[in-house]
Protein backbone atom coordinates (compact mmCIF):
# COMPACT_ATOMS: atom_id res chain seq x y z
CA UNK A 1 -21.40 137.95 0.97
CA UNK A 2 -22.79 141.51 2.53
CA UNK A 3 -22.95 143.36 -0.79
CA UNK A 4 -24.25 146.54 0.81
CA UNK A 5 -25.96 147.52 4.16
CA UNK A 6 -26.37 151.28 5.71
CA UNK A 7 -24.81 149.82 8.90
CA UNK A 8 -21.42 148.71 7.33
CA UNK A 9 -18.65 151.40 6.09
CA UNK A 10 -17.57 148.89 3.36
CA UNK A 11 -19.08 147.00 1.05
CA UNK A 12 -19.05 143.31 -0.72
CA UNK A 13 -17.84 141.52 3.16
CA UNK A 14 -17.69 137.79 3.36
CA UNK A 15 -19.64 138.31 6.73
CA UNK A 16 -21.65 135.27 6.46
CA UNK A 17 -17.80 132.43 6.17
CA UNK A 18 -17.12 135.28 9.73
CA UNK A 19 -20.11 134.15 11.54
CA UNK A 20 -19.72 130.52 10.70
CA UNK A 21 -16.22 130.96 11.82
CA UNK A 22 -17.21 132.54 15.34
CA UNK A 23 -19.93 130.26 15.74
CA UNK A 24 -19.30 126.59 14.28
CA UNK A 25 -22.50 126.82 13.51
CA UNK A 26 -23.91 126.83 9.52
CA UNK A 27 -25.31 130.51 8.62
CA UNK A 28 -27.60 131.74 6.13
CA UNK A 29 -27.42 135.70 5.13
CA UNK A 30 -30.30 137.53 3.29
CA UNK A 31 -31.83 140.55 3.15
CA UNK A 32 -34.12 141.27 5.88
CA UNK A 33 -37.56 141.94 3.29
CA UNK A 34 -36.55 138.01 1.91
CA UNK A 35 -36.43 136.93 5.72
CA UNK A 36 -39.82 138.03 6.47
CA UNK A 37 -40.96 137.09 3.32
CA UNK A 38 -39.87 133.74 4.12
CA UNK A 39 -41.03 133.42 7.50
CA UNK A 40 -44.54 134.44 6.28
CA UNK A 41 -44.42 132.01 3.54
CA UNK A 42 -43.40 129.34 5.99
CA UNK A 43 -44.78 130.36 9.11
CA UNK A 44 -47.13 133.15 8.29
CA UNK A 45 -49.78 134.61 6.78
CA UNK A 46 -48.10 133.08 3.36
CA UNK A 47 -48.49 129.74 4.26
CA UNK A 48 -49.86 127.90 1.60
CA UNK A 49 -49.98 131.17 -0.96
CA UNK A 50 -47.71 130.90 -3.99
CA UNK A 51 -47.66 134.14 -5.05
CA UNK A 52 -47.62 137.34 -2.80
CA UNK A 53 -45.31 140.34 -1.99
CA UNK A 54 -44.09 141.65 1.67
CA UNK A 55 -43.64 145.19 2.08
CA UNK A 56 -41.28 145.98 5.03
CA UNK A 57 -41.02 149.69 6.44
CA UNK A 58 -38.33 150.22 9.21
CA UNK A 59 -34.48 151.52 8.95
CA UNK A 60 -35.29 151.37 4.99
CA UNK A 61 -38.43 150.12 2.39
CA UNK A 62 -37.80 146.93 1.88
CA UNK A 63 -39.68 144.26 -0.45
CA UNK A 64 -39.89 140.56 -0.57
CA UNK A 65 -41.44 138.72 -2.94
CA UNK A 66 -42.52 135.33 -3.48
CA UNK A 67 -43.46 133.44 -6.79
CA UNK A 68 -44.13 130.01 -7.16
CA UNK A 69 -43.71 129.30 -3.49
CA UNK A 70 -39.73 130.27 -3.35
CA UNK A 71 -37.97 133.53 -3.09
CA UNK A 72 -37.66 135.62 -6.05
CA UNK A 73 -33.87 137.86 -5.98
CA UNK A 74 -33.61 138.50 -9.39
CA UNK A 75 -30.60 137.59 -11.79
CA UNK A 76 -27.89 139.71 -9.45
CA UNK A 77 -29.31 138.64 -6.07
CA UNK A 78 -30.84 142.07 -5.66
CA UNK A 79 -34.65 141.32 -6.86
CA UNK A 80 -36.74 144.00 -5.20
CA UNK A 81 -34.85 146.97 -3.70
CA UNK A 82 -38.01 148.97 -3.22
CA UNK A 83 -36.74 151.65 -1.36
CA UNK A 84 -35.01 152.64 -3.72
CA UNK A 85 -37.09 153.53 -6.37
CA UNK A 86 -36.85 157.20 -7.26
CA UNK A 87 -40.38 159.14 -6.26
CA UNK A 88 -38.75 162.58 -6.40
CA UNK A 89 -35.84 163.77 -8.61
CA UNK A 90 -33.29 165.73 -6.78
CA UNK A 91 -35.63 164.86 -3.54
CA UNK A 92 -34.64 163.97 -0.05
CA UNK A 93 -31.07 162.42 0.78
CA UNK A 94 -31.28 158.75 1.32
CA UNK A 95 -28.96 156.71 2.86
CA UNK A 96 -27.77 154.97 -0.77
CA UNK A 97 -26.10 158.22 -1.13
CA UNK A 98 -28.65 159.08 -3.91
CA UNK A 99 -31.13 161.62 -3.70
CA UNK A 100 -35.62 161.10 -4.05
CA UNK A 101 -35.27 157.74 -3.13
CA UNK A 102 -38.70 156.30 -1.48
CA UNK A 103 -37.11 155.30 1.63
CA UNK A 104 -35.69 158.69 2.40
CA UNK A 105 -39.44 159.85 2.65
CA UNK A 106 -40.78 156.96 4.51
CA UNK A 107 -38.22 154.64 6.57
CA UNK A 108 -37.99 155.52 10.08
CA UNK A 109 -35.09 158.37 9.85
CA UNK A 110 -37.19 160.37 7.30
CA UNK A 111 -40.24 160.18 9.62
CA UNK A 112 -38.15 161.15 12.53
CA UNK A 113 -37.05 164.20 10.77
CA UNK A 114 -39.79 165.41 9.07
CA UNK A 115 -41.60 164.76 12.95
CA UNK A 116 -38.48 167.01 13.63
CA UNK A 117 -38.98 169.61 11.42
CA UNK A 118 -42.52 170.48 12.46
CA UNK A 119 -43.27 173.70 14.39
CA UNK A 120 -43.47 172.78 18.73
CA UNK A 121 -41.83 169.93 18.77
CA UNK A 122 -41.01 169.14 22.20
CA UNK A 123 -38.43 166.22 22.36
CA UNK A 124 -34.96 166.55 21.63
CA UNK A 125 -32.76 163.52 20.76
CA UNK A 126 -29.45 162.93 23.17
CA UNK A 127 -26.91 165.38 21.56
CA UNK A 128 -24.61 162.79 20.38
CA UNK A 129 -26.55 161.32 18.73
CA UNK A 130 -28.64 164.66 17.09
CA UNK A 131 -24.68 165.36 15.85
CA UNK A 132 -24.14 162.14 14.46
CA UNK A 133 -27.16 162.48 12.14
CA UNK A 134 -26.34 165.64 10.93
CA UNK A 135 -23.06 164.70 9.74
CA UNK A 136 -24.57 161.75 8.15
CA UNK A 137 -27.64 163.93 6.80
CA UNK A 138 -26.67 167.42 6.42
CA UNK A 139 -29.10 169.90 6.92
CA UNK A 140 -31.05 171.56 4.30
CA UNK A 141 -35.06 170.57 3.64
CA UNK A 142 -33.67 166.82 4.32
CA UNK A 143 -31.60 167.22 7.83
CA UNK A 144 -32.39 164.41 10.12
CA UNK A 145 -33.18 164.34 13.77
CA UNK A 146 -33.79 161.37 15.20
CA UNK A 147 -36.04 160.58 18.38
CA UNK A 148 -37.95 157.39 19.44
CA UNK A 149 -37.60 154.54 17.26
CA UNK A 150 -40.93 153.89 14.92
CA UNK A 151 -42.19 150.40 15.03
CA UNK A 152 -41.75 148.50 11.64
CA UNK A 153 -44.39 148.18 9.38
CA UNK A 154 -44.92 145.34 7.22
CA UNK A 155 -47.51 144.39 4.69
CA UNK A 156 -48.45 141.11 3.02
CA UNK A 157 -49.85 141.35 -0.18
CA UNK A 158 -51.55 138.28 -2.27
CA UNK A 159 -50.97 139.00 -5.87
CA UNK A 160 -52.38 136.46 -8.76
CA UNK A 161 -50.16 135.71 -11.38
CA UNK A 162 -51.88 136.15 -14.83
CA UNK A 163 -52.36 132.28 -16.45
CA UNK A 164 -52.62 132.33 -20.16
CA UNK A 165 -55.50 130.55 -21.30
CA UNK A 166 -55.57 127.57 -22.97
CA UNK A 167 -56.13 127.53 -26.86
CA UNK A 168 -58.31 126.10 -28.06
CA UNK A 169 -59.13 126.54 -31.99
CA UNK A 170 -62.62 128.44 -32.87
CA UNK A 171 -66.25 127.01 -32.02
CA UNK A 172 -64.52 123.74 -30.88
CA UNK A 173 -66.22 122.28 -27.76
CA UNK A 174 -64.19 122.34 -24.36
CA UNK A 175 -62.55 118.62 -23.26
C-alpha cells in the first residue's frame, strides 16, 4: 500500500497487488531511505553493522535506519520521516503541504530555488516546466525554480546502541 508519495495525487493506493498484476512477478514496496538502507546493510557499507542510520538527500530527506540488523519502521510503518521534522515554524513550503519542514530547505527543489533566487543567475528552466513549479510552489520567499537535477546525497552513519551493564552487587569480584 502507497500511503503517501509527492509524485501521486492520491493517497493510501494498493500500487504494490498493480505491479504484481502487470508483471506476474512478486513485488516488494518501501520507502526509498529503507531501500538504501537495506542495500547498504546487505550489500554495502552496512554489511556486517547492526546498528547504523542512512541519511538520503534527493527529491526529499529521507532516513533509514537499522537496529539489530533489520529495518526499523516504527509501529505505523512510518519510522523515520526525517524530512519532515520542523526546523523553522511558519518556514519554507514543503511538499507535505506543511510549512518549515527540513526537506523544503534541503531536498533538491529547495536548492534549486534558493540557486534561483540568487542575484545573476544565468540559467532558466524550460518554461513549462518553471510554470508548473510555481503553481505547485507559489511564489513568495519559498517560490521554486527548478534547473539541473542535484545528485543525491546519502550518508551512512554507525551509531552504538547503549548496553546496560551488568549488575553486579558491591565489591563482589567479576565471573
Amino acid at each position: 500500500m502507497a500511503r503517501w508519495s509527492p509524485a501521486l495525487d492520491a493517497r493510501d493506493l494498493p500500487f504494490r497487488a498493480a505491479l504484481q498484476s502487470a508483471s506476474g512477478l512478486p513485488c516488494f514496496i518501501d520507502n526509498d531511505a529503507n531501500l538504501v538502507a537495506m542495500a547498504e546493510l546487505y550489500f554495502g557499507e552496512g554489511k556486517g553493522i547492526e546498528d547504523f542510520l542512512v541519511v538520503t538527500v534527493e527529491a526529499g530527506v529521507g532516513l533509514g535506519i537499522v537496529l539489530g540488523g533489520r529495518i526499523y519502521r516504527g509501529t505505523r510503518g512510518c519510522g523515520a520521516e526525517f524530512g519532515h521534522m520542523k526546523v523553522q515554524i511558519d518556514g519554507a513550503l514543503c511538499r507535505c503541504g506543511q510549512r518549515g519542514c527540513l526537506e523544503a530547505y534541503v531536498a533538491d527543489y529547495a536548492l534549486l530555488r534558493e540557486a534561483a533566487l540568487r542575484p545573476g543567475t544565468q540559467q532558466q528552466p524550460p518554461p513549462a516546466r518553471a510554470a508548473a513549479t510555481a503553481r505547485a510552489f507559489p511564489a513568495d520567499r519559498t517560490s521554486a525554480v527548478p534547473g539541473k537535477p542535484v545528485p543525491a546525497l546519502c550518508l551512512l552513519f554507525r551509531i552504538r546502541t547503549a548496553r546496560k551493564p551488568s549488575r553486579q552487587p558491591s565489591g563482589a569480584a567479576p565471573a
